[in-house]
PDB file of N, CA and C in Angstrom:
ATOM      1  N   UNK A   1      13.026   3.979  17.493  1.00  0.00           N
ATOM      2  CA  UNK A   1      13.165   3.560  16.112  1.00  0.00           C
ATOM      3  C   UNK A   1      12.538   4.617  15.195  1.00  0.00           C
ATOM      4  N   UNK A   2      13.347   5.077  14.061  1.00  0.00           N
ATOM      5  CA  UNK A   2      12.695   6.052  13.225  1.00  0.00           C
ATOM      6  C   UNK A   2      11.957   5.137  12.014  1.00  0.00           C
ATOM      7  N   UNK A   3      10.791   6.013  11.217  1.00  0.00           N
ATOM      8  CA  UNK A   3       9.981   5.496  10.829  1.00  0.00           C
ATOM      9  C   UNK A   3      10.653   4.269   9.671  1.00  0.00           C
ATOM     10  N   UNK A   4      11.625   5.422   9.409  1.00  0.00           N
ATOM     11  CA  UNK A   4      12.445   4.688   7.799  1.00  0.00           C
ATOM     12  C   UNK A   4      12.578   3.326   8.281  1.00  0.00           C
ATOM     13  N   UNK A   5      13.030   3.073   9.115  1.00  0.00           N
ATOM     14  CA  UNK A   5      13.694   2.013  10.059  1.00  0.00           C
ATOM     15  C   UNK A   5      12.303   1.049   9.765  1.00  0.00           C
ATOM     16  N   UNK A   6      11.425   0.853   9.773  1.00  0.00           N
ATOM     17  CA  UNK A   6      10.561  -0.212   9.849  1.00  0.00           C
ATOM     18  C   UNK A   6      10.500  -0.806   8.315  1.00  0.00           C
ATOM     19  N   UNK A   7      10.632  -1.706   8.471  1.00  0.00           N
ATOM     20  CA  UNK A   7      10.156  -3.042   7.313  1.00  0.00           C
ATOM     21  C   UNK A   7       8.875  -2.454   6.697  1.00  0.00           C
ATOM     22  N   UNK A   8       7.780  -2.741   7.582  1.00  0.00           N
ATOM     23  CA  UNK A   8       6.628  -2.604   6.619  1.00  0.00           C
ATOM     24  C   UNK A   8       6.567  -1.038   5.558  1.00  0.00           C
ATOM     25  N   UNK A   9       7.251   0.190   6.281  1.00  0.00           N
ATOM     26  CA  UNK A   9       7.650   1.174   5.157  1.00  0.00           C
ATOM     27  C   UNK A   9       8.676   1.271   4.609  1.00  0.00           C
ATOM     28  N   UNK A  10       9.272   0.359   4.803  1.00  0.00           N
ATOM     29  CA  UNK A  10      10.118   0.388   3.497  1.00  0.00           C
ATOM     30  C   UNK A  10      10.243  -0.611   2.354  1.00  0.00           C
ATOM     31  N   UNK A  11       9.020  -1.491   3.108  1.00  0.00           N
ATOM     32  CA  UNK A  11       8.538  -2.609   1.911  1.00  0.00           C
ATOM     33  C   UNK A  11       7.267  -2.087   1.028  1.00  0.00           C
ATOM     34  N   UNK A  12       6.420  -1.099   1.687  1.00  0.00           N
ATOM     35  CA  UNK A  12       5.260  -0.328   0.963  1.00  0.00           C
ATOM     36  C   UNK A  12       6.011   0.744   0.363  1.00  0.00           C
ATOM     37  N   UNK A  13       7.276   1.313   0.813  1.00  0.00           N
ATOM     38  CA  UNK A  13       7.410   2.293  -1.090  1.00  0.00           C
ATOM     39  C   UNK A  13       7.933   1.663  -1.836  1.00  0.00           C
ATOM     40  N   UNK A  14       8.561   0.663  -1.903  1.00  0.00           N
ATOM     41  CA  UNK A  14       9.138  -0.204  -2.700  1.00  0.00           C
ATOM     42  C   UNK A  14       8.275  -0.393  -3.672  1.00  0.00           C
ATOM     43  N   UNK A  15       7.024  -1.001  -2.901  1.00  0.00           N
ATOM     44  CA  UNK A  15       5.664  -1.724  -3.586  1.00  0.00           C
ATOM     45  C   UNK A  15       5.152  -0.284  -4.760  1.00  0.00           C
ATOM     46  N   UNK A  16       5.197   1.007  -4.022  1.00  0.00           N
ATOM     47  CA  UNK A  16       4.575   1.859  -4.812  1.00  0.00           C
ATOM     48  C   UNK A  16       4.943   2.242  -6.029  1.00  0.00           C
ATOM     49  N   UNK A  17       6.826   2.444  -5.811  1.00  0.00           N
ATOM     50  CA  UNK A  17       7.340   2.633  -6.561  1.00  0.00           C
ATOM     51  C   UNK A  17       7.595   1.760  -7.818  1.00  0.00           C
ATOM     52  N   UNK A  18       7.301   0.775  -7.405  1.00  0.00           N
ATOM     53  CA  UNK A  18       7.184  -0.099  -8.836  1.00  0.00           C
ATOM     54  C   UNK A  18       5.784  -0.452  -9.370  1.00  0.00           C
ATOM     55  N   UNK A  19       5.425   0.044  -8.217  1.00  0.00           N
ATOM     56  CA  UNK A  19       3.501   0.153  -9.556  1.00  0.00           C
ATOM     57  C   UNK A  19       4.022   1.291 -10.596  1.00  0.00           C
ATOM     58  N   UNK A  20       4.334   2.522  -9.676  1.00  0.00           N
ATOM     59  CA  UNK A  20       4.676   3.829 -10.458  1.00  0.00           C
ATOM     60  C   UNK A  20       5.114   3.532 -11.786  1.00  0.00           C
ATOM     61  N   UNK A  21       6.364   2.486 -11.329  1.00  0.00           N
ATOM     62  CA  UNK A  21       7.260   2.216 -13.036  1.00  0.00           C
ATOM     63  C   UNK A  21       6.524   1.708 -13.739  1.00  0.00           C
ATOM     64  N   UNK A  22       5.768   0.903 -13.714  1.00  0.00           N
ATOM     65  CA  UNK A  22       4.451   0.033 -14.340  1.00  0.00           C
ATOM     66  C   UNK A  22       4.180   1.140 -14.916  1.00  0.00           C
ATOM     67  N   UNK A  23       2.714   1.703 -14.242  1.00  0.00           N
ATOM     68  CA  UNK A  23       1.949   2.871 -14.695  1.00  0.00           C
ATOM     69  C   UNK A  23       2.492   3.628 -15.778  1.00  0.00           C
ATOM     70  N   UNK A  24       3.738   4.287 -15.761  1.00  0.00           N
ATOM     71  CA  UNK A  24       3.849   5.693 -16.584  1.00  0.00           C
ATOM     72  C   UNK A  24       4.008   4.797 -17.584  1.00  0.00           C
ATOM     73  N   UNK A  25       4.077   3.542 -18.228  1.00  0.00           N
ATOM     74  CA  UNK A  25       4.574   3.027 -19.674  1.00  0.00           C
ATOM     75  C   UNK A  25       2.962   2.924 -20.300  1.00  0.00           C
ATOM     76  N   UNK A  26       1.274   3.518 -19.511  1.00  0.00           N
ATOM     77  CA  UNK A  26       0.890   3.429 -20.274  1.00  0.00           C
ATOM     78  C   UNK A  26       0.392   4.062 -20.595  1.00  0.00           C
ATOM     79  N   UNK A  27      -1.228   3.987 -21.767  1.00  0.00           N
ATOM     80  CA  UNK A  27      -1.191   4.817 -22.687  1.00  0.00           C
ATOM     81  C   UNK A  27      -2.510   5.941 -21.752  1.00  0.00           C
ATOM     82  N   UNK A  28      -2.365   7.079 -22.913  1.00  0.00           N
ATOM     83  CA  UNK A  28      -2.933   8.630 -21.819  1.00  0.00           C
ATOM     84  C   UNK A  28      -4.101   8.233 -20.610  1.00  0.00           C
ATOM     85  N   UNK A  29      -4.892   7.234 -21.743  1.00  0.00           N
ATOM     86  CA  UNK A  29      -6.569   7.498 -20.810  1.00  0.00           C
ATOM     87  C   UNK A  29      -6.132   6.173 -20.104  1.00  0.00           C
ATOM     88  N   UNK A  30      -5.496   5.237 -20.171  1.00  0.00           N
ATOM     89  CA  UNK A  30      -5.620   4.392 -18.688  1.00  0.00           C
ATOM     90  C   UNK A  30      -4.906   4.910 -17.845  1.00  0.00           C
ATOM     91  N   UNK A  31      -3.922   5.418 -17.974  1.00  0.00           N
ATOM     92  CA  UNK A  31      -2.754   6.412 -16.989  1.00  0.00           C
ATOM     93  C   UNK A  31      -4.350   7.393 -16.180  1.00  0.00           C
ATOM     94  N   UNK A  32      -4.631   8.058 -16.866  1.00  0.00           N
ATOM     95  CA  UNK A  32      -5.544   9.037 -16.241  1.00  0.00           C
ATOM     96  C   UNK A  32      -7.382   8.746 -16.012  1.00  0.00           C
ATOM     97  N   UNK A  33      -7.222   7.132 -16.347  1.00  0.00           N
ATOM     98  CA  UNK A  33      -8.277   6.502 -15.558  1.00  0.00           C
ATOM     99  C   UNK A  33      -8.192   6.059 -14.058  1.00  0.00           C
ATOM    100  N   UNK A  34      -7.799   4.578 -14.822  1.00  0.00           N
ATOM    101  CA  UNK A  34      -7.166   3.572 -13.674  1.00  0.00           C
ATOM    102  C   UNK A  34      -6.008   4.201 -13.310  1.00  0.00           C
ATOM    103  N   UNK A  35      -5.052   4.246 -13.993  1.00  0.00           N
ATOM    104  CA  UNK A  35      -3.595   4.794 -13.845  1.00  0.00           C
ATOM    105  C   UNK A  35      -3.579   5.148 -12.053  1.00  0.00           C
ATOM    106  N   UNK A  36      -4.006   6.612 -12.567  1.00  0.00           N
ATOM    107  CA  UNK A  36      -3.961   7.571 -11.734  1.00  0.00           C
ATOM    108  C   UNK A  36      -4.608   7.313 -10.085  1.00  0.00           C
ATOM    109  N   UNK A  37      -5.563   6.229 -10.215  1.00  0.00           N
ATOM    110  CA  UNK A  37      -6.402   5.864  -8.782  1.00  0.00           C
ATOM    111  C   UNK A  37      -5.129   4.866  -8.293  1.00  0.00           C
ATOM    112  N   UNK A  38      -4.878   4.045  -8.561  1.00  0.00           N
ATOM    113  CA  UNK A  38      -3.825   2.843  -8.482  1.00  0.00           C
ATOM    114  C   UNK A  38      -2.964   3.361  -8.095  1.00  0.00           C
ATOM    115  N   UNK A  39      -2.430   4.462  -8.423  1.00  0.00           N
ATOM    116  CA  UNK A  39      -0.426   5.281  -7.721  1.00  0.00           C
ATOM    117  C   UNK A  39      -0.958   5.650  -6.907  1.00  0.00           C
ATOM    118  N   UNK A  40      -2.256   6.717  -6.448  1.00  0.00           N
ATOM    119  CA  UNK A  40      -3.131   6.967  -5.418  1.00  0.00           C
ATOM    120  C   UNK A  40      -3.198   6.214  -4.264  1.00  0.00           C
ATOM    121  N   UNK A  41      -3.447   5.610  -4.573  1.00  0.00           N
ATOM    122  CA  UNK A  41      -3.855   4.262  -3.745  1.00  0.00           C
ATOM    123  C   UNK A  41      -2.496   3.670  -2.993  1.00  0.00           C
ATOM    124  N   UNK A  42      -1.847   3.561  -3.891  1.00  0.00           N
ATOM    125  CA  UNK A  42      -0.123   2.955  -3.521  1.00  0.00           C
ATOM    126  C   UNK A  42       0.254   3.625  -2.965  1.00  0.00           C
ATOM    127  N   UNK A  43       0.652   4.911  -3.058  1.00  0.00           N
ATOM    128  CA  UNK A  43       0.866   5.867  -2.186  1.00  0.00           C
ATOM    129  C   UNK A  43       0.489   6.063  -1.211  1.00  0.00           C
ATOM    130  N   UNK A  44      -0.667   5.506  -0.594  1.00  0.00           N
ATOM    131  CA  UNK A  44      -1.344   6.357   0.559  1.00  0.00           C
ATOM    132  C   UNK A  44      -1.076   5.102   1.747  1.00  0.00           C
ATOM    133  N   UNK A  45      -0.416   3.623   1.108  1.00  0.00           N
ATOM    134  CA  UNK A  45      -0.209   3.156   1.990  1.00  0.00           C
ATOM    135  C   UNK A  45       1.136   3.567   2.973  1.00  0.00           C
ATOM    136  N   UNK A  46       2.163   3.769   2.492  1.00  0.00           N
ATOM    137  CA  UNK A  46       3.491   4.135   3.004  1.00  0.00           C
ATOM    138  C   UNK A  46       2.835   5.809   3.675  1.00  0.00           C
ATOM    139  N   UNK A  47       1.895   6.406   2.992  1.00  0.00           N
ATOM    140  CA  UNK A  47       1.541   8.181   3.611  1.00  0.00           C
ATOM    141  C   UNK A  47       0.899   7.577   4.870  1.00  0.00           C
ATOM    142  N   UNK A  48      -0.033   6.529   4.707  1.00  0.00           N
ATOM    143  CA  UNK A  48      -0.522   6.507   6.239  1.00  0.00           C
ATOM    144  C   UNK A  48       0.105   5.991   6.686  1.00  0.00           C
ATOM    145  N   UNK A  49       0.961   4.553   6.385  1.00  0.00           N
ATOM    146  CA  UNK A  49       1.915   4.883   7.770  1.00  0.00           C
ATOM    147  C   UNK A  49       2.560   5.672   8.403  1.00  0.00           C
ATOM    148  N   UNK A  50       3.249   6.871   8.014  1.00  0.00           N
ATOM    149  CA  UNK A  50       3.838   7.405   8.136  1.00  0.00           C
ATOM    150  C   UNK A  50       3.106   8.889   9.127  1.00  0.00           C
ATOM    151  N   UNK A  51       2.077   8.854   8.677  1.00  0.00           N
ATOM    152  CA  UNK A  51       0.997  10.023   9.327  1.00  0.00           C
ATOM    153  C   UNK A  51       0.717   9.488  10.786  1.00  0.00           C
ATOM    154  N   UNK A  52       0.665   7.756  10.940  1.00  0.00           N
ATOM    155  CA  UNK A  52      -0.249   7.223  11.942  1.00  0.00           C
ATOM    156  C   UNK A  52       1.404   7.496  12.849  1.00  0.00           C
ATOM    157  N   UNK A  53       2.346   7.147  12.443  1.00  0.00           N
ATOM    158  CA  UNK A  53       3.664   7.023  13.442  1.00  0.00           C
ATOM    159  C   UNK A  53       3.933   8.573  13.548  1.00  0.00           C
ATOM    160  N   UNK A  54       3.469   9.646  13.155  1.00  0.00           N
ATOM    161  CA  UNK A  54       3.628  10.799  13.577  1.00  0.00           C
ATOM    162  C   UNK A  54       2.754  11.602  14.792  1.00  0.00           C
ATOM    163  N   UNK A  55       1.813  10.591  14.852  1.00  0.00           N
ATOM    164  CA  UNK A  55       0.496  11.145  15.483  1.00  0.00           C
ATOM    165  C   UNK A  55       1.364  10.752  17.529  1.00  0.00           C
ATOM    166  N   UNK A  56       0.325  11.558  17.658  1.00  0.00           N
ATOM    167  CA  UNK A  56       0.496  11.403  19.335  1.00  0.00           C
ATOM    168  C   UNK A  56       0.122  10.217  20.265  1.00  0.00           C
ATOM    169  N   UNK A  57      -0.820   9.376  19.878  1.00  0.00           N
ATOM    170  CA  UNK A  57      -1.518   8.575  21.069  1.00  0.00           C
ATOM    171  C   UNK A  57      -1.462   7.242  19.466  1.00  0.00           C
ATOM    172  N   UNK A  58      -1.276   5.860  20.690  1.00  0.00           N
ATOM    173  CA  UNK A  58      -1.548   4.859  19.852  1.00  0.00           C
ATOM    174  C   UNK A  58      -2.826   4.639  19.358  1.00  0.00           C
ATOM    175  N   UNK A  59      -3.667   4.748  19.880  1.00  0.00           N
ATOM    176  CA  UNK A  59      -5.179   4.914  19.287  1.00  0.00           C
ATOM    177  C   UNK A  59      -5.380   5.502  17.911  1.00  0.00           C
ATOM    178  N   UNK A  60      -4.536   7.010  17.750  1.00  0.00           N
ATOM    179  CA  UNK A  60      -4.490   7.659  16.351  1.00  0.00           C
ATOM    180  C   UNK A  60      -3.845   6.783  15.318  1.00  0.00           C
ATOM    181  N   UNK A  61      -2.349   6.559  15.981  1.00  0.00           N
ATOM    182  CA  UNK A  61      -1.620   5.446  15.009  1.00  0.00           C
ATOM    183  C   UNK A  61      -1.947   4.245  14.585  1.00  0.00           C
ATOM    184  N   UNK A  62      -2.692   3.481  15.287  1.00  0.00           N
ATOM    185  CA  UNK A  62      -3.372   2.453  14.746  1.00  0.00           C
ATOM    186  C   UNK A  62      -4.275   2.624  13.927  1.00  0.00           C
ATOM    187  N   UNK A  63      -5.417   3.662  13.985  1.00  0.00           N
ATOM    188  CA  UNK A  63      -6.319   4.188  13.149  1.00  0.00           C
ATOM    189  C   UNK A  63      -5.892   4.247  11.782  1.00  0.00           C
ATOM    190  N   UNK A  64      -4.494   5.034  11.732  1.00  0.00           N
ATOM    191  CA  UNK A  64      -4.324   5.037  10.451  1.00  0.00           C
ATOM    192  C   UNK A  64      -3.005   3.690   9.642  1.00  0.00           C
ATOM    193  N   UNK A  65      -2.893   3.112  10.700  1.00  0.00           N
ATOM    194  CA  UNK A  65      -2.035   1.773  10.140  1.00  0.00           C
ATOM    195  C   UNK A  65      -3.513   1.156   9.281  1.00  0.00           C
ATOM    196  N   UNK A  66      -4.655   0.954  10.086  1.00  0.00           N
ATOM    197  CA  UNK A  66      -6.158   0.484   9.636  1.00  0.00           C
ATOM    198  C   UNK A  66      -5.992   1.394   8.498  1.00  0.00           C
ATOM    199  N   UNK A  67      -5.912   2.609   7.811  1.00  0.00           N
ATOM    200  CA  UNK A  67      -6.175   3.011   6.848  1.00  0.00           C
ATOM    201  C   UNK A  67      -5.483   2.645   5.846  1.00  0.00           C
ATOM    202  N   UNK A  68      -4.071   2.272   6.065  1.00  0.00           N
ATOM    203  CA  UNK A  68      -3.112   1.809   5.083  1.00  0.00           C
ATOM    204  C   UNK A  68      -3.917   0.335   5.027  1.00  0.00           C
ATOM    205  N   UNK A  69      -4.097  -0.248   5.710  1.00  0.00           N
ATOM    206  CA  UNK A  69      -4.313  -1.930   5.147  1.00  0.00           C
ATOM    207  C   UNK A  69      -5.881  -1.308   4.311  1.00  0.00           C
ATOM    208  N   UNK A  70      -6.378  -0.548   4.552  1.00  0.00           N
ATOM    209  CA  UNK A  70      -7.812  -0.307   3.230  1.00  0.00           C
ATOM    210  C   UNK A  70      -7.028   0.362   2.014  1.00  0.00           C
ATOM    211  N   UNK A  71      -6.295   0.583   2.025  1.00  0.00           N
ATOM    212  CA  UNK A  71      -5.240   1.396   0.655  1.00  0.00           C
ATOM    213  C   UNK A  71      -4.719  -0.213   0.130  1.00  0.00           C
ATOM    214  N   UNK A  72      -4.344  -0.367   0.842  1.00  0.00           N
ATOM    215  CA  UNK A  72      -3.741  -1.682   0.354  1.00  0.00           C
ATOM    216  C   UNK A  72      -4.696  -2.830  -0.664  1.00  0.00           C
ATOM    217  N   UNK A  73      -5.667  -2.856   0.127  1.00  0.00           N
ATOM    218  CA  UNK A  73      -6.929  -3.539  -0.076  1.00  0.00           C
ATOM    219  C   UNK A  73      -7.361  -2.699  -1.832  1.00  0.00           C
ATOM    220  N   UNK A  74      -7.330  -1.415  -1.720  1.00  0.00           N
ATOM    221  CA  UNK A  74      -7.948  -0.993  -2.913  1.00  0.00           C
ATOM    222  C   UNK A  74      -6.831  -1.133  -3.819  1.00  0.00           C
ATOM    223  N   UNK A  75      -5.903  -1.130  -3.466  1.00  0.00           N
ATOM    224  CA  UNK A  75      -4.554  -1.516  -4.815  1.00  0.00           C
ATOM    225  C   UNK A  75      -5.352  -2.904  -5.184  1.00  0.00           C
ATOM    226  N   UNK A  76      -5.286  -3.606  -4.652  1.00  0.00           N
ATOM    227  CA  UNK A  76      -5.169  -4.988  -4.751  1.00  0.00           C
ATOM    228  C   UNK A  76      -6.530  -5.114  -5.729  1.00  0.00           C
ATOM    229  N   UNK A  77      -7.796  -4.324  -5.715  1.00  0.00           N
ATOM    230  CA  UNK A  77      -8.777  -4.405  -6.489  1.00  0.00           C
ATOM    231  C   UNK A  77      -8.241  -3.466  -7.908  1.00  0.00           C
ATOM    232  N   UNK A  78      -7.815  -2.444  -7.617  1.00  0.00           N
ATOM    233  CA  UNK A  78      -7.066  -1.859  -8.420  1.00  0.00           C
ATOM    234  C   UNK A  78      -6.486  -2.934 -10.050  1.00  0.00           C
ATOM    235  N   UNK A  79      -5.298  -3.344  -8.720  1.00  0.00           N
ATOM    236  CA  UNK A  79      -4.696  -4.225  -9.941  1.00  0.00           C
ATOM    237  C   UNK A  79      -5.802  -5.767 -10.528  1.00  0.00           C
ATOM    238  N   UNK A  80      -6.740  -5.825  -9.881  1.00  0.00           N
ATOM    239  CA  UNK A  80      -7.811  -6.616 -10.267  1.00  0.00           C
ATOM    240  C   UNK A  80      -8.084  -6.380 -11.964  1.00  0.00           C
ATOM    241  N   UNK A  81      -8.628  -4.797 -11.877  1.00  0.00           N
ATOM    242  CA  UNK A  81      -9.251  -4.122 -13.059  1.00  0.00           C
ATOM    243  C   UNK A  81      -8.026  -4.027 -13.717  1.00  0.00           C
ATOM    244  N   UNK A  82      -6.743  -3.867 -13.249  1.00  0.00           N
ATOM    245  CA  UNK A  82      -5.380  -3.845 -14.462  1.00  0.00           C
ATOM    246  C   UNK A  82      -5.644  -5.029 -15.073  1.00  0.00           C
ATOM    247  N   UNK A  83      -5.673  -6.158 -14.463  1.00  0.00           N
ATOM    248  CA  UNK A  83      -5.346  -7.375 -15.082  1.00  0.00           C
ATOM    249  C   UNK A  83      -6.359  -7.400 -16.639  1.00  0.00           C
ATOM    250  N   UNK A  84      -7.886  -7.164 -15.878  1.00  0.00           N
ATOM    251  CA  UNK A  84      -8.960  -7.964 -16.636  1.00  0.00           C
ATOM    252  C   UNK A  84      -9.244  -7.091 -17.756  1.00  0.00           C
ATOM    253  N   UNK A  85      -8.195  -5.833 -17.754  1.00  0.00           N
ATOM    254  CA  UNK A  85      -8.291  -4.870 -18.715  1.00  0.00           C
ATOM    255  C   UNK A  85      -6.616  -5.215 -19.836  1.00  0.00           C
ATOM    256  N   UNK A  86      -6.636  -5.855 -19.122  1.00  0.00           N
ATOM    257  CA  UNK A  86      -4.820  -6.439 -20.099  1.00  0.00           C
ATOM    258  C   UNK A  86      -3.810  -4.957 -20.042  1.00  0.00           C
ATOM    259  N   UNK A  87      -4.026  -4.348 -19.247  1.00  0.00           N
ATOM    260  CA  UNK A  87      -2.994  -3.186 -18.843  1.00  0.00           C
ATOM    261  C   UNK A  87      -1.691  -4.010 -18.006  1.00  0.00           C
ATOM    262  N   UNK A  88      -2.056  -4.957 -17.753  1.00  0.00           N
ATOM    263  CA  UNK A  88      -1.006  -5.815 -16.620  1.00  0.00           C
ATOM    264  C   UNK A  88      -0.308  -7.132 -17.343  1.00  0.00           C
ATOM    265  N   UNK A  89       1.090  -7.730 -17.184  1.00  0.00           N
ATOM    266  CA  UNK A  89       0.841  -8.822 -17.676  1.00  0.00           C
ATOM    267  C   UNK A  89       0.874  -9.910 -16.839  1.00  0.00           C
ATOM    268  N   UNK A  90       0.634 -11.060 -17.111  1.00  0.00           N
ATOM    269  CA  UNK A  90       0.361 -12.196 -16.485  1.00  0.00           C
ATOM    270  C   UNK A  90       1.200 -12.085 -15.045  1.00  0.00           C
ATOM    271  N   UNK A  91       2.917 -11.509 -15.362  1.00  0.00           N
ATOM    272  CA  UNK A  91       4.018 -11.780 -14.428  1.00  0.00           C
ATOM    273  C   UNK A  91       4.041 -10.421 -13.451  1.00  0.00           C
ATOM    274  N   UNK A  92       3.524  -9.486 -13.896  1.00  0.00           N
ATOM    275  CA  UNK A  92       3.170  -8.254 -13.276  1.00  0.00           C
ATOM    276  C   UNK A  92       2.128  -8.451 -12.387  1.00  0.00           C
ATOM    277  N   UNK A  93       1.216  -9.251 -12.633  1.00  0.00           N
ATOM    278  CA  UNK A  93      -0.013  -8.984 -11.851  1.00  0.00           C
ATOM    279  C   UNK A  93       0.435 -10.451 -10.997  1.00  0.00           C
ATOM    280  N   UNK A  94       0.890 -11.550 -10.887  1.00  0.00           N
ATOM    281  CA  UNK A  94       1.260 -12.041 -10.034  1.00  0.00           C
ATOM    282  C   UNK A  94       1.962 -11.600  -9.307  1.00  0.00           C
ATOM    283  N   UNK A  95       3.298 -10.808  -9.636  1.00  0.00           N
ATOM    284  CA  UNK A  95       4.128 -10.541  -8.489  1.00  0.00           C
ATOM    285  C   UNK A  95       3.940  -9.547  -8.026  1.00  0.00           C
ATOM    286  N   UNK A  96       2.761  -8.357  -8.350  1.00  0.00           N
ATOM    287  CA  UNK A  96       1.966  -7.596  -7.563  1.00  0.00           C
ATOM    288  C   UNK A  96       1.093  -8.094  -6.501  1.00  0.00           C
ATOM    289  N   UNK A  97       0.423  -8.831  -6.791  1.00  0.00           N
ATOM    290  CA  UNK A  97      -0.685  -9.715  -6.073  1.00  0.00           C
ATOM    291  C   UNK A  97       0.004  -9.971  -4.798  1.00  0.00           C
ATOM    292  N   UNK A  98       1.367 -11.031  -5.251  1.00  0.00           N
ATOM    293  CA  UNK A  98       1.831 -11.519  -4.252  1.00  0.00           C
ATOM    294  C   UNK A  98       2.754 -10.890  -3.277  1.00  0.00           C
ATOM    295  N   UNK A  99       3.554  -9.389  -3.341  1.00  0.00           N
ATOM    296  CA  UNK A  99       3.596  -8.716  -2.593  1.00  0.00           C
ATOM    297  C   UNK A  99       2.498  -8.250  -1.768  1.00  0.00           C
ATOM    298  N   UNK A 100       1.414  -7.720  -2.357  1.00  0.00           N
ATOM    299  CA  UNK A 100       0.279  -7.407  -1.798  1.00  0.00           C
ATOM    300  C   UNK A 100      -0.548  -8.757  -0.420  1.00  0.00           C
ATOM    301  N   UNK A 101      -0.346  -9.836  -1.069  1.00  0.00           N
ATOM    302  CA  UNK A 101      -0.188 -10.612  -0.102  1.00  0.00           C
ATOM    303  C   UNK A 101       0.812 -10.574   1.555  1.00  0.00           C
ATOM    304  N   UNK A 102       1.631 -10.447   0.732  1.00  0.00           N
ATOM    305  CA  UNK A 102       2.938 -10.464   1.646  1.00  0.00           C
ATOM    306  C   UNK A 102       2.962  -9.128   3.185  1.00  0.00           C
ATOM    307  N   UNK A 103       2.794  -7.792   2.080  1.00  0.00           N
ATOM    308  CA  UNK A 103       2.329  -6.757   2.653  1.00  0.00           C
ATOM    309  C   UNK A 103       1.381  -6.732   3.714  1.00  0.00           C
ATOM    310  N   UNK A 104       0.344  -7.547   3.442  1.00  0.00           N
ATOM    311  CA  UNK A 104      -0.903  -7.336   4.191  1.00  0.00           C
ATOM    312  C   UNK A 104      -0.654  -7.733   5.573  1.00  0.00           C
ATOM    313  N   UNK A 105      -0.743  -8.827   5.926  1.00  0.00           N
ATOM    314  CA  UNK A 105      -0.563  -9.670   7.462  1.00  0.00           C
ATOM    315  C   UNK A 105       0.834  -8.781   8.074  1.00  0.00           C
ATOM    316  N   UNK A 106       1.950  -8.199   7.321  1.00  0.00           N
ATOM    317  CA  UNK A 106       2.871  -7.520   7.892  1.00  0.00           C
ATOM    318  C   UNK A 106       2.081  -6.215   8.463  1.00  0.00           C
ATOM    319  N   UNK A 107       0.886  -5.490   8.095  1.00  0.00           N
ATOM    320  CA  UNK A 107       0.380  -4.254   8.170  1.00  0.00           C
ATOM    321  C   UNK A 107      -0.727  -4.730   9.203  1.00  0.00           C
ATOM    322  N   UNK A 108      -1.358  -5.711   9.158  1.00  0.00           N
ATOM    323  CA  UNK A 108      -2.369  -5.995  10.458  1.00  0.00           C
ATOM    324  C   UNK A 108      -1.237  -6.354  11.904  1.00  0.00           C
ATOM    325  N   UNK A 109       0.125  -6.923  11.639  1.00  0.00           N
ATOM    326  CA  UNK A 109       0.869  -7.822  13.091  1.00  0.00           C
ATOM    327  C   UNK A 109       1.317  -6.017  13.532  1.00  0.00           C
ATOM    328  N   UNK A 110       1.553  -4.961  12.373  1.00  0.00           N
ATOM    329  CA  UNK A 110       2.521  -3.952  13.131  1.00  0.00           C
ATOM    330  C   UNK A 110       1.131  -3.084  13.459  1.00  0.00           C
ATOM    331  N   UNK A 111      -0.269  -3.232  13.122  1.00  0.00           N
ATOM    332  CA  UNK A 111      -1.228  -2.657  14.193  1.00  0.00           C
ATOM    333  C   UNK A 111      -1.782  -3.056  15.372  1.00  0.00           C
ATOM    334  N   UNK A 112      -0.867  -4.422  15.519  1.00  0.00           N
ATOM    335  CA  UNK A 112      -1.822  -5.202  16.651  1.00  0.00           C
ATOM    336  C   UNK A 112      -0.378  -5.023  17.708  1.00  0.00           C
ATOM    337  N   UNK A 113       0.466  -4.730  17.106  1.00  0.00           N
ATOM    338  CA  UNK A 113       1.651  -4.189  18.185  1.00  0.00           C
ATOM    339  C   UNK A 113       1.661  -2.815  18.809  1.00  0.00           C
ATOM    340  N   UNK A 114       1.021  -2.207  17.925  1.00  0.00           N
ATOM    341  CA  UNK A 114       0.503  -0.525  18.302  1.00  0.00           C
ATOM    342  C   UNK A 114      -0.448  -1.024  19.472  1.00  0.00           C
ATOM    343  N   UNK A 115      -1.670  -1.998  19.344  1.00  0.00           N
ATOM    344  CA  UNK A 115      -2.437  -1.677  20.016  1.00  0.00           C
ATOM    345  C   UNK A 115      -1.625  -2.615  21.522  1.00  0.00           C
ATOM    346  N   UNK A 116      -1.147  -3.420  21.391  1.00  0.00           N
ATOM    347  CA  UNK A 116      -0.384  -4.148  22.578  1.00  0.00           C
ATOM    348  C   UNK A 116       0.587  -3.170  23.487  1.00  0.00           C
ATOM    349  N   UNK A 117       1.474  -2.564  22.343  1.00  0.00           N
ATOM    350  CA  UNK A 117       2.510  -1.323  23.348  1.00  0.00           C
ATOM    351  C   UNK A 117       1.738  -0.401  24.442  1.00  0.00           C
ATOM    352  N   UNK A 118       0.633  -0.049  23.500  1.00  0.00           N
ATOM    353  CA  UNK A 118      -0.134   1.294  24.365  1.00  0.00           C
ATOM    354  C   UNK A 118      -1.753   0.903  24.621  1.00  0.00           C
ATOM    355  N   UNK A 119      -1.822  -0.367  25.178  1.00  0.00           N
ATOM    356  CA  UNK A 119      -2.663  -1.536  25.463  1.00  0.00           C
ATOM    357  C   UNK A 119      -4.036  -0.652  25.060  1.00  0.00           C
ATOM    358  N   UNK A 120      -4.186  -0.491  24.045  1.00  0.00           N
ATOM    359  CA  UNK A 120      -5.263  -0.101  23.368  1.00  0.00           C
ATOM    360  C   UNK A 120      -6.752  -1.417  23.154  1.00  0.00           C
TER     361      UNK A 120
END
């Protein structure tokens, strides 16, 4: 199976890419406060998957599936500080949240399959 091929990355750029669209509508210094940590962050979940399924031994790949669910984790505080800063609106930050929900338990079941395949 190639990487594209998996659900959980192609449900995490989805996720990124529409923070992205979010983000650029705002203004200079939250873009290049918060902004800028938040696409960071989004990004690095779909990069580590993608790094961990390139790597050689399941041990590495799981390592960094574990790094995407802490990316994930910091979006999710991320969009915390969007909200309570009114950069977000009510319907944005729910249906962020709740992908982020959604996301998560999909990113712990496809590391606990890494560690089952290559009985880690």
């Amino acid at each position: 199976m190639r990487l594209e091929d998996l659900t959980i990355h192609q449900l995490s750029i989805a996720f990124a890419t529409r923070i992205y669209a979010i983000i650029r509508t705002w203004s200079f210094f939250d873009l290049d406060t918060l902004g800028k940590q938040l696409i960071r962050a989004a990004d690095a979940v779909p990069a580590n998957l993608a790094e961990g399924y390139g790597r050689y031994s399941g041990a590495e790949n799981r390592k960094f599936v574990m790094y995407a669910r802490a990316s994930l984790m910091e979006v999710s505080t991320h969009l915390d500080l969007a909200f309570h800063r009114k950069l977000l609106t009510d319907d944005e930050y729910e249906s962020l949240k709740s992908e982020v929900s959604e996301l998560l338990p999909m990113i712990v079941k496809y590391g606990l399959s890494i560690s089952k395949k290559y009985k880690i």
